[in-house]
Protein backbone atom coordinates (compact mmCIF):
# COMPACT_ATOMS: atom_id res chain seq x y z
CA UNK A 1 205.37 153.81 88.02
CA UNK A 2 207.33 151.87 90.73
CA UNK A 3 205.19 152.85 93.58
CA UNK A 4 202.63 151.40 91.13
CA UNK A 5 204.19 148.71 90.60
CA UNK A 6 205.20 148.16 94.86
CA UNK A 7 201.49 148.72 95.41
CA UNK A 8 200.01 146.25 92.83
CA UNK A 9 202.68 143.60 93.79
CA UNK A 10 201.57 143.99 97.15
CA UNK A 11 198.02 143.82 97.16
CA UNK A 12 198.08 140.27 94.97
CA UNK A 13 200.85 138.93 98.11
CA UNK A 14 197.99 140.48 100.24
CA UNK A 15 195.47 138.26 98.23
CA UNK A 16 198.01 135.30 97.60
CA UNK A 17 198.36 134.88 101.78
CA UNK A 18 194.87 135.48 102.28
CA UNK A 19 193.61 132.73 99.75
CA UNK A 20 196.03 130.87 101.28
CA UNK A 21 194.58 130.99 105.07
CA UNK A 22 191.43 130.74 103.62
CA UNK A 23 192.37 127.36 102.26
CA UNK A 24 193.89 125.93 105.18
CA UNK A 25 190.75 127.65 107.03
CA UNK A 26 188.59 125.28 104.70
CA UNK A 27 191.05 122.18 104.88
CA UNK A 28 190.67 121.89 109.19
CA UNK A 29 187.06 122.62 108.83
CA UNK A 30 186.97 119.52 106.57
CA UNK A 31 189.30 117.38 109.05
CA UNK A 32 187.57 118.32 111.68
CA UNK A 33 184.00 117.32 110.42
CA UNK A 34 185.50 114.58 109.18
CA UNK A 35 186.71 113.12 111.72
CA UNK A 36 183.58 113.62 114.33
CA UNK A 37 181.72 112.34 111.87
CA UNK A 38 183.95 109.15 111.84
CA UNK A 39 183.92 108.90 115.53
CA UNK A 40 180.12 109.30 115.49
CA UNK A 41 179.48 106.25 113.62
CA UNK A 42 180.27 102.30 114.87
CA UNK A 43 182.80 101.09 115.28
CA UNK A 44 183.18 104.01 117.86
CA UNK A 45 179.97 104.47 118.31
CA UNK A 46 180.44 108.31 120.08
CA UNK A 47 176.69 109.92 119.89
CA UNK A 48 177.70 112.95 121.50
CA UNK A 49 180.39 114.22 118.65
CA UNK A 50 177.50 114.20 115.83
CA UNK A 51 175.15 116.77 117.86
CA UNK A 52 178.74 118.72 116.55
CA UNK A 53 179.88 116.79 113.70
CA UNK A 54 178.78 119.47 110.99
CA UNK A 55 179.28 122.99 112.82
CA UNK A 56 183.15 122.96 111.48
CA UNK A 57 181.84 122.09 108.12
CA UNK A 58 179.43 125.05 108.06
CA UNK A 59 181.50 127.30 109.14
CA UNK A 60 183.57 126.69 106.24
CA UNK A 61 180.68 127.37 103.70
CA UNK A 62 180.52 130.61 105.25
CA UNK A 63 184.14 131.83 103.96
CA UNK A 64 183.43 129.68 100.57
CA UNK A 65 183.50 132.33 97.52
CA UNK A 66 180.97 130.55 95.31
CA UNK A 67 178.94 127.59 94.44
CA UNK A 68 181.49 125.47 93.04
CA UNK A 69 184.21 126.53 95.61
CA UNK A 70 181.37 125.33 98.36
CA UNK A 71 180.58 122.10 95.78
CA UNK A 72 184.16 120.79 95.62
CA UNK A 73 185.16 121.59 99.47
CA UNK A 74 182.11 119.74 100.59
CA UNK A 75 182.30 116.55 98.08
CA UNK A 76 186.29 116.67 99.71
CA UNK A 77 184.73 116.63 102.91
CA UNK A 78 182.30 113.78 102.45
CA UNK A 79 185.24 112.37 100.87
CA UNK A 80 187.43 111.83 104.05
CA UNK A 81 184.35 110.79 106.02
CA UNK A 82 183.18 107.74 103.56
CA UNK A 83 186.86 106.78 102.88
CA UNK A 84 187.21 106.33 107.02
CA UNK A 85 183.75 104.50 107.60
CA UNK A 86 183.86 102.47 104.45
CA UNK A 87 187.00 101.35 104.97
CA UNK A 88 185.50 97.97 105.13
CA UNK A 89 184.66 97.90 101.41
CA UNK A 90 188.51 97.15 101.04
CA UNK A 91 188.80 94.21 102.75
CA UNK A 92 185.35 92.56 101.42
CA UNK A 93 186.56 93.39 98.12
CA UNK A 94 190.24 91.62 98.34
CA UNK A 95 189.33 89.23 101.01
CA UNK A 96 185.51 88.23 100.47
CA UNK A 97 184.75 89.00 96.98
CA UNK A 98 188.42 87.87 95.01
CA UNK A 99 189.18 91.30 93.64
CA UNK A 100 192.63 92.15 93.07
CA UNK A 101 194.25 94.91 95.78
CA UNK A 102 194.03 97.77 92.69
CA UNK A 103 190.22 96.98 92.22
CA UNK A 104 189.38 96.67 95.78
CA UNK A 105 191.35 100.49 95.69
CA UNK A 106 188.98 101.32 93.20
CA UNK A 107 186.14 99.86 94.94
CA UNK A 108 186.74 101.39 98.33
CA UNK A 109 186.93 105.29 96.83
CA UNK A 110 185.13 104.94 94.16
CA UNK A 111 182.02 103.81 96.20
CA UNK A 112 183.40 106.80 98.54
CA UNK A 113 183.59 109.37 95.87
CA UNK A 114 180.33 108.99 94.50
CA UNK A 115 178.44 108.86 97.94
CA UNK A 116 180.15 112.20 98.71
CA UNK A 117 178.05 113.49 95.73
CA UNK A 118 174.57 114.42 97.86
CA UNK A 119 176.75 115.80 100.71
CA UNK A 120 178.26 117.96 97.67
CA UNK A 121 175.03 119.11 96.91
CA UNK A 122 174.20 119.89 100.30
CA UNK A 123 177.08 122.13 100.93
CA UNK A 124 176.69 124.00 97.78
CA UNK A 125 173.15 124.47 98.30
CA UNK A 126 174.38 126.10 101.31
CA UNK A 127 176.18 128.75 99.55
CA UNK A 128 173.12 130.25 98.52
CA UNK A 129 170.49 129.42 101.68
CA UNK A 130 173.36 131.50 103.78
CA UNK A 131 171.54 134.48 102.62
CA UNK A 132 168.25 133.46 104.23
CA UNK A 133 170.52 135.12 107.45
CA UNK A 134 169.07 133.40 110.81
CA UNK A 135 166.39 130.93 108.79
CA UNK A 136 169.84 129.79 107.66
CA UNK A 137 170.13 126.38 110.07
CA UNK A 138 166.48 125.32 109.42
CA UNK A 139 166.87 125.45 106.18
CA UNK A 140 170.29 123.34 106.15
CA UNK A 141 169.04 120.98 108.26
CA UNK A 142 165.57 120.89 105.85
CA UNK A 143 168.31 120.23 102.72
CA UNK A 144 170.48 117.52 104.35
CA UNK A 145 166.87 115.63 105.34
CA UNK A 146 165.86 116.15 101.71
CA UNK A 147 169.05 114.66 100.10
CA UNK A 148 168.81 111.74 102.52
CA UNK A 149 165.33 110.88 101.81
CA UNK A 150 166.01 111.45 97.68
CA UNK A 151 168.78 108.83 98.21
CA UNK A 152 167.23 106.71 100.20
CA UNK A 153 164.43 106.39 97.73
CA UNK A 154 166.40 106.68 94.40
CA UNK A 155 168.15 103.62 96.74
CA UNK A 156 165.24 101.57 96.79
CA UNK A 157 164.94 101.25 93.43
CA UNK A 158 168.70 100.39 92.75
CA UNK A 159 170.34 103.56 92.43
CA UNK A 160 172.21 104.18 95.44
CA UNK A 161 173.85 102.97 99.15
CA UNK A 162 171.70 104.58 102.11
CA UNK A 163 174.52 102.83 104.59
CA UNK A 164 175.06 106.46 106.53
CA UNK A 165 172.37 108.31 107.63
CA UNK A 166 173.19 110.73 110.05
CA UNK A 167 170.74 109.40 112.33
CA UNK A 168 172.21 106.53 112.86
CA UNK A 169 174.69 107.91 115.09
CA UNK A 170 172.21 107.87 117.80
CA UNK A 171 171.55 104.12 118.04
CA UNK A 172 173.26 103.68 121.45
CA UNK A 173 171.86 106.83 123.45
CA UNK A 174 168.44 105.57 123.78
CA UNK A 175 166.39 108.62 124.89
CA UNK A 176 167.25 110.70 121.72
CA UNK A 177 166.35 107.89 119.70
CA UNK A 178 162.66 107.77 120.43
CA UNK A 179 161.71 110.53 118.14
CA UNK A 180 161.74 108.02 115.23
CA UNK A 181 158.68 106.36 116.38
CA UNK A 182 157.35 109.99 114.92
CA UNK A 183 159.63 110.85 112.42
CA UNK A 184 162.09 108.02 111.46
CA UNK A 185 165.63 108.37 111.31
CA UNK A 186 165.26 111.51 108.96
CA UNK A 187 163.70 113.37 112.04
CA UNK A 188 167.32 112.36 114.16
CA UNK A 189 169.26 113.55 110.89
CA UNK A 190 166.97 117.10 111.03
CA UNK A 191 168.19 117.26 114.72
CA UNK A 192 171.99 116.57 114.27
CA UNK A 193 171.75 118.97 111.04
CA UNK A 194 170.21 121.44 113.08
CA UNK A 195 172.18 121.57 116.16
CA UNK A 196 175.41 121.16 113.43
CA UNK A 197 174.43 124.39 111.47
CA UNK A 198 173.37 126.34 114.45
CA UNK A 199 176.41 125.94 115.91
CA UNK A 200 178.29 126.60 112.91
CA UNK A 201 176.30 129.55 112.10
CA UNK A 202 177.10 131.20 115.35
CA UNK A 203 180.69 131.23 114.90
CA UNK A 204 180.41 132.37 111.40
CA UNK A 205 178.35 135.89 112.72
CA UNK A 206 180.38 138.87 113.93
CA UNK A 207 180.10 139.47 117.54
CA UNK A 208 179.33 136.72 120.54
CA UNK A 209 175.70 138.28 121.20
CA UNK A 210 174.46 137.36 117.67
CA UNK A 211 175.19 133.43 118.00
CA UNK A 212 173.76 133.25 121.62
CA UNK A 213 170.40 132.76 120.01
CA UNK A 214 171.87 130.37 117.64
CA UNK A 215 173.36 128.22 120.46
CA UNK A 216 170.09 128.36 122.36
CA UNK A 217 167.78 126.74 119.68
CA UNK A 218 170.42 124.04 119.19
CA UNK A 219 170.24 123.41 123.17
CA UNK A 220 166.65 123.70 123.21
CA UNK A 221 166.25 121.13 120.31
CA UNK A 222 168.51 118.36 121.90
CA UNK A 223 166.88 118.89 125.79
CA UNK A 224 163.31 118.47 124.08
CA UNK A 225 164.40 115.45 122.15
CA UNK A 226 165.78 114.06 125.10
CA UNK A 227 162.64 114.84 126.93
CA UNK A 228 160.37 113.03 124.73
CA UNK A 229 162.80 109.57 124.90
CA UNK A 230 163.29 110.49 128.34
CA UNK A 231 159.10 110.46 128.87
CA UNK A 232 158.28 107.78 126.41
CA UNK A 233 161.26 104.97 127.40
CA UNK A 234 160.29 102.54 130.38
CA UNK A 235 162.94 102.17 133.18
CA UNK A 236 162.96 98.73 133.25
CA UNK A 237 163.08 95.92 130.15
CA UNK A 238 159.72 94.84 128.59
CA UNK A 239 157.89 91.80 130.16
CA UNK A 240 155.15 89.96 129.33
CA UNK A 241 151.81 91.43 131.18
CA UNK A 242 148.11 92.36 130.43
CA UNK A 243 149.13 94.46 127.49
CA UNK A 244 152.41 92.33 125.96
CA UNK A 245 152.32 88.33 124.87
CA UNK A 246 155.62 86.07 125.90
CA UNK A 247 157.51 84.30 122.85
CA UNK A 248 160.58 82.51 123.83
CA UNK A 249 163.26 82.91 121.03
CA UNK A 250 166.67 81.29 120.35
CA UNK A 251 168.88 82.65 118.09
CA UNK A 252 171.40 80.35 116.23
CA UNK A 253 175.13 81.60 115.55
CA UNK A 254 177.00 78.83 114.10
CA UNK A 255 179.77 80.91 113.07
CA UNK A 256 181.17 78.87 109.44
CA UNK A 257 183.95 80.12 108.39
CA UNK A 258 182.82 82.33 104.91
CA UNK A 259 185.81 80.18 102.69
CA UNK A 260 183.55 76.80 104.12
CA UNK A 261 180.60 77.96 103.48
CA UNK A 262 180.69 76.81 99.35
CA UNK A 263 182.84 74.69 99.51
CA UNK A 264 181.45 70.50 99.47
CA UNK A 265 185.24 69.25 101.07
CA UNK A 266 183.39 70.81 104.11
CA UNK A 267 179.44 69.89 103.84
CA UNK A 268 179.55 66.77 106.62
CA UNK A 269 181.54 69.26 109.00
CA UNK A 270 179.05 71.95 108.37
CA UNK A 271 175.87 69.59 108.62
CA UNK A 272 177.76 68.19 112.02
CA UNK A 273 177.58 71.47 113.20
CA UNK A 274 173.78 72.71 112.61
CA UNK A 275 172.34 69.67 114.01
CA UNK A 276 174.68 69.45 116.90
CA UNK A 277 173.61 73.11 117.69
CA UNK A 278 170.03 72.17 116.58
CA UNK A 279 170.47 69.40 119.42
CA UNK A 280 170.80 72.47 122.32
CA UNK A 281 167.14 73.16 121.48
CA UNK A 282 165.40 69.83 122.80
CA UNK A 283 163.24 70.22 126.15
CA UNK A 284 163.30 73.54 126.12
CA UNK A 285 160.62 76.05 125.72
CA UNK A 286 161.94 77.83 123.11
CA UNK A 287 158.98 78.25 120.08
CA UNK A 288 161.00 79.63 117.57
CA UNK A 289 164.54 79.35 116.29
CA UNK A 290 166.30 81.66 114.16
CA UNK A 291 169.20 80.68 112.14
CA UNK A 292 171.28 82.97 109.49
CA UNK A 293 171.24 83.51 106.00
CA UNK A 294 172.32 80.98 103.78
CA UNK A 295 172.51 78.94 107.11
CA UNK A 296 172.31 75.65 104.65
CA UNK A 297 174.91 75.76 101.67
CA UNK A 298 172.08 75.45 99.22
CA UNK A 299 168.42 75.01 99.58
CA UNK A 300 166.26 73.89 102.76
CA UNK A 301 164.39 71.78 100.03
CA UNK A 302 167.25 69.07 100.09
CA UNK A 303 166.64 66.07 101.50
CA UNK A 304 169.50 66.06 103.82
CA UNK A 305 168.85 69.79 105.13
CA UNK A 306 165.01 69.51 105.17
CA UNK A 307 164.92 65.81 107.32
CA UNK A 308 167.98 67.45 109.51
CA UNK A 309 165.81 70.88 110.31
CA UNK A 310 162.25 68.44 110.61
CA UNK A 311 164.32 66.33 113.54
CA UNK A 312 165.26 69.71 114.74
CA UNK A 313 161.86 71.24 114.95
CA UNK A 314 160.54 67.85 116.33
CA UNK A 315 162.95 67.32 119.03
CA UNK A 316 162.62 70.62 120.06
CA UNK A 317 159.01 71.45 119.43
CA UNK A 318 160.21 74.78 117.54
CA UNK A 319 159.29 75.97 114.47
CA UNK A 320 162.23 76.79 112.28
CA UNK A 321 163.63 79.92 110.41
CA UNK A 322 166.16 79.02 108.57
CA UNK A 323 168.55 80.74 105.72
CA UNK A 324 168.47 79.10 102.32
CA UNK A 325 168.46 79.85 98.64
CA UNK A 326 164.55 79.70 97.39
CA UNK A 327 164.60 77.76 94.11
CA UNK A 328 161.71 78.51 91.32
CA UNK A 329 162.20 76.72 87.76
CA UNK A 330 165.10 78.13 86.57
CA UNK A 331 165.16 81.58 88.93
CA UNK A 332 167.03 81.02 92.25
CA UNK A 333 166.30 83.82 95.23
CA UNK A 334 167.90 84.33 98.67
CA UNK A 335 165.34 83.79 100.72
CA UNK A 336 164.61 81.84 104.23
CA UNK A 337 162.25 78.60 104.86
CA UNK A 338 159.63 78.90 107.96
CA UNK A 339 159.30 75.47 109.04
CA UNK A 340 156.23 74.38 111.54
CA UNK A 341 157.53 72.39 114.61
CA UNK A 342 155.73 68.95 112.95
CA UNK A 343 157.17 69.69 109.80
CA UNK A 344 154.48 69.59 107.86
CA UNK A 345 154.09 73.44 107.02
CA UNK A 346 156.61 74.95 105.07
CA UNK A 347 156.63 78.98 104.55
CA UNK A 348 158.89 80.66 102.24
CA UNK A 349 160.08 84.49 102.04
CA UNK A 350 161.90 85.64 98.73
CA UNK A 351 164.60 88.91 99.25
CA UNK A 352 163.26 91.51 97.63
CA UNK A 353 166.32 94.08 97.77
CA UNK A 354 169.51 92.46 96.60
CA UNK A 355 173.38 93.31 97.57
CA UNK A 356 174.35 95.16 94.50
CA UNK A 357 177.11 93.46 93.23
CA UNK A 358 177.42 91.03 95.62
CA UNK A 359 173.85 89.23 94.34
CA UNK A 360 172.99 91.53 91.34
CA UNK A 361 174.19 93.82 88.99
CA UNK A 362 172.36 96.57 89.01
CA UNK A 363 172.01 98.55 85.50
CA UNK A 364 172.92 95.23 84.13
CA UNK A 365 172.53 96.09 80.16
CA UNK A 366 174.54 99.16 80.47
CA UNK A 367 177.43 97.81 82.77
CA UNK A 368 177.63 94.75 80.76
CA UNK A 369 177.86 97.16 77.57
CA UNK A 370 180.44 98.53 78.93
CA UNK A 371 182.54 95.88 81.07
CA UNK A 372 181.40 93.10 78.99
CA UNK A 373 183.32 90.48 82.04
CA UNK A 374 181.95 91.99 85.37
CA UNK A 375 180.45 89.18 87.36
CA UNK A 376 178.94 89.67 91.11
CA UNK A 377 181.58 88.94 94.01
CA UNK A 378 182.38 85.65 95.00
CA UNK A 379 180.69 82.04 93.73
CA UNK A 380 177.29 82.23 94.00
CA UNK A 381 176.09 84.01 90.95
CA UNK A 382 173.29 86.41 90.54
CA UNK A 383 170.12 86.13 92.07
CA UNK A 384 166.18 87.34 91.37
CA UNK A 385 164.86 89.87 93.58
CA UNK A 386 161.22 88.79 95.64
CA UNK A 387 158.15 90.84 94.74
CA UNK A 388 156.99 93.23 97.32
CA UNK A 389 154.50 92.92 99.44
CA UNK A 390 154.63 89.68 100.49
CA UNK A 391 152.92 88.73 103.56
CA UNK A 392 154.70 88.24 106.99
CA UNK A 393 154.97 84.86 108.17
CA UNK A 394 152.70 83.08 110.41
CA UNK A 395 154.39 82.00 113.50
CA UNK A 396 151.42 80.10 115.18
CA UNK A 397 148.97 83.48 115.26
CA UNK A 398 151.74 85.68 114.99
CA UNK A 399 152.65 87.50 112.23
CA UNK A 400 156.63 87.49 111.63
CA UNK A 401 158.10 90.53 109.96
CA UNK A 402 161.35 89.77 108.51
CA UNK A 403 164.16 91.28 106.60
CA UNK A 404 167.73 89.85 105.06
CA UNK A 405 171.00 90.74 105.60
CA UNK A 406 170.72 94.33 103.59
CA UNK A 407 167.50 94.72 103.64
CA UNK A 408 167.66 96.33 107.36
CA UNK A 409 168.69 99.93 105.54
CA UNK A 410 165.25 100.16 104.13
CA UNK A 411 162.62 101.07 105.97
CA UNK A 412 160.24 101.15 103.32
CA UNK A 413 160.18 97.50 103.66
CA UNK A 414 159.57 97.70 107.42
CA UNK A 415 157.31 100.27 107.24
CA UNK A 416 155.17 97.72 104.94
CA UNK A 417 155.25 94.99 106.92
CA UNK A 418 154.16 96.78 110.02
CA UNK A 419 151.04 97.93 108.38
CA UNK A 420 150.31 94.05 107.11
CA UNK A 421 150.28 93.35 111.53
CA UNK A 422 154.18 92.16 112.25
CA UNK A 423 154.38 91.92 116.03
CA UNK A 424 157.53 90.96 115.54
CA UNK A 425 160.85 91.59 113.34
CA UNK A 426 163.58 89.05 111.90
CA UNK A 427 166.69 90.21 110.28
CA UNK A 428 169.02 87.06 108.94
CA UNK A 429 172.34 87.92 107.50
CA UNK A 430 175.96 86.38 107.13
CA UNK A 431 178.13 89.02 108.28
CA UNK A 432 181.22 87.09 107.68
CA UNK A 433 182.18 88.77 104.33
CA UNK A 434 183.31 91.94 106.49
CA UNK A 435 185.83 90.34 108.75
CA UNK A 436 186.77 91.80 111.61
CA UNK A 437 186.17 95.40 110.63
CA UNK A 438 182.92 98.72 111.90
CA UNK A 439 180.82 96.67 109.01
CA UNK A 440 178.86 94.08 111.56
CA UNK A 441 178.77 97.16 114.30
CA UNK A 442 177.12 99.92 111.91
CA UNK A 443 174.47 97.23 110.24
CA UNK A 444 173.82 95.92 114.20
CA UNK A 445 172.93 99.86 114.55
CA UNK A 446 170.47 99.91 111.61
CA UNK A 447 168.88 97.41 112.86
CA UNK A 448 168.48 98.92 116.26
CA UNK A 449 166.64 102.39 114.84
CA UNK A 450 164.50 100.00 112.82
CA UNK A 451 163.52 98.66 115.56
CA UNK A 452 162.38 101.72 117.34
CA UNK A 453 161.05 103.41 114.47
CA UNK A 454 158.49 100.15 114.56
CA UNK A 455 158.35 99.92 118.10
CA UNK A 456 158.58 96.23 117.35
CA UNK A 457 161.07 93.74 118.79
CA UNK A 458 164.33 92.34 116.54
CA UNK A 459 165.49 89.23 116.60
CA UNK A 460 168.71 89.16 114.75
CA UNK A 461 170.49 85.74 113.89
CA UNK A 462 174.01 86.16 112.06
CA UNK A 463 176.30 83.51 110.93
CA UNK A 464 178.99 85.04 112.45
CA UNK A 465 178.05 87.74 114.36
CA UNK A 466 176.36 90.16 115.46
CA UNK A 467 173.18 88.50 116.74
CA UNK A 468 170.98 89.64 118.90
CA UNK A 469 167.90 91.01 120.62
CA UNK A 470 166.67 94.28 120.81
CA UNK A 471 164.00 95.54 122.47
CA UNK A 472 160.66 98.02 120.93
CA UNK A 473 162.43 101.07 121.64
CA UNK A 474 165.79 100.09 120.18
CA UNK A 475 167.86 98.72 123.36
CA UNK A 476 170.11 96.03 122.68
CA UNK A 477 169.03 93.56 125.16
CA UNK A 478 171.46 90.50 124.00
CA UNK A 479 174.33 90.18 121.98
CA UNK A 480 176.67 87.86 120.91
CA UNK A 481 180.25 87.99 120.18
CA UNK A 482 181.96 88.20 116.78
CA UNK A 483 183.22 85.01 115.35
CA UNK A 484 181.68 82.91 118.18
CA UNK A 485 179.67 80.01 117.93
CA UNK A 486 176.26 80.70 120.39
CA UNK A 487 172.87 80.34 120.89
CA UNK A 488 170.87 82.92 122.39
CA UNK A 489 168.25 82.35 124.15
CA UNK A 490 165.53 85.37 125.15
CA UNK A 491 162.09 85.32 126.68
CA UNK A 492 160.47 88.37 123.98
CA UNK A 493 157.18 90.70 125.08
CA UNK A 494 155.02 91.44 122.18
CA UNK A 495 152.42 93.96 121.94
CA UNK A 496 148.70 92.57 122.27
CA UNK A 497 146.42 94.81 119.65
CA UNK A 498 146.91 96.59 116.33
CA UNK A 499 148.26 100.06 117.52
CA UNK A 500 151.49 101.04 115.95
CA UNK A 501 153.93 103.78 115.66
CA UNK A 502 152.54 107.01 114.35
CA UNK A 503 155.90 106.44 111.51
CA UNK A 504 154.36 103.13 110.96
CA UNK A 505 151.38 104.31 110.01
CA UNK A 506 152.29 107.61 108.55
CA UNK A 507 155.48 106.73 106.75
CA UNK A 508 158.37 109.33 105.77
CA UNK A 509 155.24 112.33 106.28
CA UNK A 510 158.50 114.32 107.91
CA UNK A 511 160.93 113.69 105.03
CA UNK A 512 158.53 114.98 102.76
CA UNK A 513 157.56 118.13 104.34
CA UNK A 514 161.28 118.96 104.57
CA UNK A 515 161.77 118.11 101.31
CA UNK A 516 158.96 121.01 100.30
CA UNK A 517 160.45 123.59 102.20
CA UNK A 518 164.11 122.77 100.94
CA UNK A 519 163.11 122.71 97.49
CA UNK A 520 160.90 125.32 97.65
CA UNK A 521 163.18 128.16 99.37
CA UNK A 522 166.24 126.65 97.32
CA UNK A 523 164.61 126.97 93.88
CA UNK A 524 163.60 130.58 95.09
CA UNK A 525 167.16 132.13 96.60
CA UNK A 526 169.07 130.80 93.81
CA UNK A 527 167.08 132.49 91.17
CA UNK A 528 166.51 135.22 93.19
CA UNK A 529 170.56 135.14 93.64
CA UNK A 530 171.64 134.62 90.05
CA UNK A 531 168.86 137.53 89.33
């Protein structure tokens, strides 16, 4: 009975101390993901650590025991990432919105915490498309796709925060990011999924000959994405020739402080300041000039902001894009004012997808049911959202794409306006609720895949930063400084004709057909598994 006793004492230590290194196995796979991940994305801005970011995570799901085990260690996982990129939330929160330093808390993990939720369901998905054996990374990398695109979309209609895409990682390394003239940014994601798994996969498989293949098909997969950008990207910067139209551009950064924005103690100072920049434009050749959102505190339809942007446009012979709330009756809309250089033509564009909480609130019945005093951050109130499809803007012949502030993370909107003949993209926004902090760096990154996913050029006017210019396949050209006051000025080539991107046209054709496979082979091994 006491040799018993010695030998079932000592097979549950033998258990106890393996559970345990399986656990601390688990908790630097999720460290280390974590943190490439977090280096991948701006502020940092490291491409190369994505192709990598998810191999430590996958080989964790390999040594997971079961579908909640793989559940809860990837939702922990996601956690760490979020919490580091979204850091940001925090200080808008506190600093920009007037929440206390517990609700900001709340706020920042919170928003963290629920995000995690589709990585979650990636990872546990994983448990059972492990047993598909070397199909095992195509599969992964179909999944993560698929749970991007169903956020993205369930995003577009005001149920989510499609702010990190994998994808996006690749903004700076310009020859990798061509694909998403094909694909979009879900084809980038399939790629940094891929590699991720592969890798991941190898390490998990007995032996070093059994992961050489592995290892290959990730190499092979970032050379012939490389190839393609490599192929398709022009050497030197765009100029105006038989095939591209010129369109000189100035983009206005007046840099008002966000606390002086709302406030009337500070009107004269901030008029004294548009029309003094507005001044910089006169004799030059510049035909249109950009400013931010909410560039006028209040509406464009003012007397004393409409006669200051009419001497602007006539003095400088520009025509006008300016920031400004869009009143109708009793509805008021964020929005921006396109005003003809004689100032008798005056275009208006409505937002159509609104900051939630910041300009809505979304689920308002519900949320209201249940925090009957929740109000959206800051002064300004809620807002109505535009209808879609509204037409580009005519700039003189040339149809003007253009997005606000948080409307750069969906492409859906882009995609739109392409196929209604944009030649050429706006994005307005007033940056200056983030401070100081990776928030104007990662939505300056959006903005740069959206532009090659068009192949369209960006202008990009910010109150305080980030503006800039960026070229059809995504280079950043220009940019200004962060809590400067500038005006940039760029000569911009636009494509003559109505060809367009083959995503353009075709739209998120590669989410979709991941989507199919995941959901297909997913359904099937689970039941299959549980059978």
């Amino acid at each position: 009975q006491d040799a018993r006793q010695k030998i079932t004492f000592g097979a549950r230590l033998k258990r106890f101390c393996a559970g345990v290194g399986n656990g601390l196995f688990l908790l630097l796979c999720a460290l280390a993901t974590a943190w490439l991940v977090y280096e991948s994305f701006p502020r940092n801005s490291r491409p190369e650590l994505a192709w990598f970011a998810l191999a430590p995570f996958i080989w964790g799901v390999t040594r997971t025991k079961g579908f909640w085990s793989s559940f809860f260690y990837s939702w922990f996982t996601a956690l760490l990432f979020h919490a580091g990129i979204f850091y940001w939330i925090y200080y808008t929160c506190l600093h920009g919105g007037g929440l206390s330093q517990g609700l900001s808390l709340a706020a920042w993990l919170g928003l963290s915490g629920l995000l995690s939720v589709q990585f979650a369901v990636f990872g546990g998905s994983c448990y059972f498309l492990k047993k598909t054996g070397v199909f095992f990374p195509l599969l992964a990398a179909c999944g993560f796709v698929a749970l991007e695109w169903v956020h993205q979309t369930l995003a577009f209609y005001g149920l989510g925060f499609p702010w990190l895409m994998l994808g996006y990682t690749q903004w700076n390394a310009p020859e990798v990011l061509q694909i998403v003239s094909f694909t979009g940014v879900y084809g980038l994601s399939f790629a940094l999924a891929f590699t991720g798994a592969s890798v991941g996969w190898a390490f998990a498989l007995p032996g070093v000959k059994r992961g050489v293949g592995h290892m290959c098909m990730a190499a092979l997969v970032f050379l012939g994405l490389f190839a393609f950008g490599h192929y398709r990207l022009p050497s030197q910067p765009l100029r105006p020739g038989k095939a591209l139209l010129s369109l000189n551009a100035a983009l206005m950064q007046p840099n008002i402080d966000q606390y002086k924005k709302w406030d009337e103690t500070f009107e004269t100072e901030i008029t004294d300041t548009l029309e003094e920049m507005g001044a910089s434009l006169a004799g030059t050749d510049v035909m249109l000039a950009v400013w931010p959102e909410s560039a006028v505190p209040g509406t464009l339809l003012e007397d004393r902001y409409f006669n200051l942007f009419k001497r602007v446009a006539a003095d400088s012979g520009a025509y006008q894009l300016v920031g400004s709330n869009v009143p109708d009756g009793d509805a008021q809309y964020v929005g921006a004012y396109l005003l003809s250089p004689d100032g008798e033509n005056l275009q208006s564009y409505r937002k159509i997808k609104l900051v939630p909480f910041g300009e809505y609130i979304p689920l308002e019945k519900w949320i209201r049911g249940a925090f009957p005093d929740v109000e959206v951050l800051g002064e300004l109130g809620a807002f109505t959202p535009g209808v879609l499809g509204q037409a580009p803007l005519d700039l003189g012949g040339v149809a003007l794409g253009r997005t606000i502030c948080y409307e750069s993370i969906f492409p859906q909107l882009w995609v739109l306006q392409g196929r209604q003949g944009a030649k050429l993209f706006v994005n307005i926004t007033n940056d200056a609720w983030f401070f100081n902090t990776a928030a104007p760096y990662q939505h300056l990154a959006i903005n740069a895949v959206r532009a090659a996913e068009m192949g369209r050029p960006v202008l990009r006017a910010a109150n305080t930063g980030f503006s800039a210019v960026i070229d059809p396949f995504g280079r950043v050209e220009q940019k200004s400084g962060l809590f400067t006051q500038e005006v940039l000025r760029a000569e911009v080539a636009l494509p003559v004709g109505d060809k367009v991107t083959f995503y353009t046209q075709w739209g998120d054709w590669f989410a979709w057909l991941c989507a199919a496979i995941y959901f297909t082979l997913f359904i099937s091994v689970a039941v299959f598994s549980y059978e």
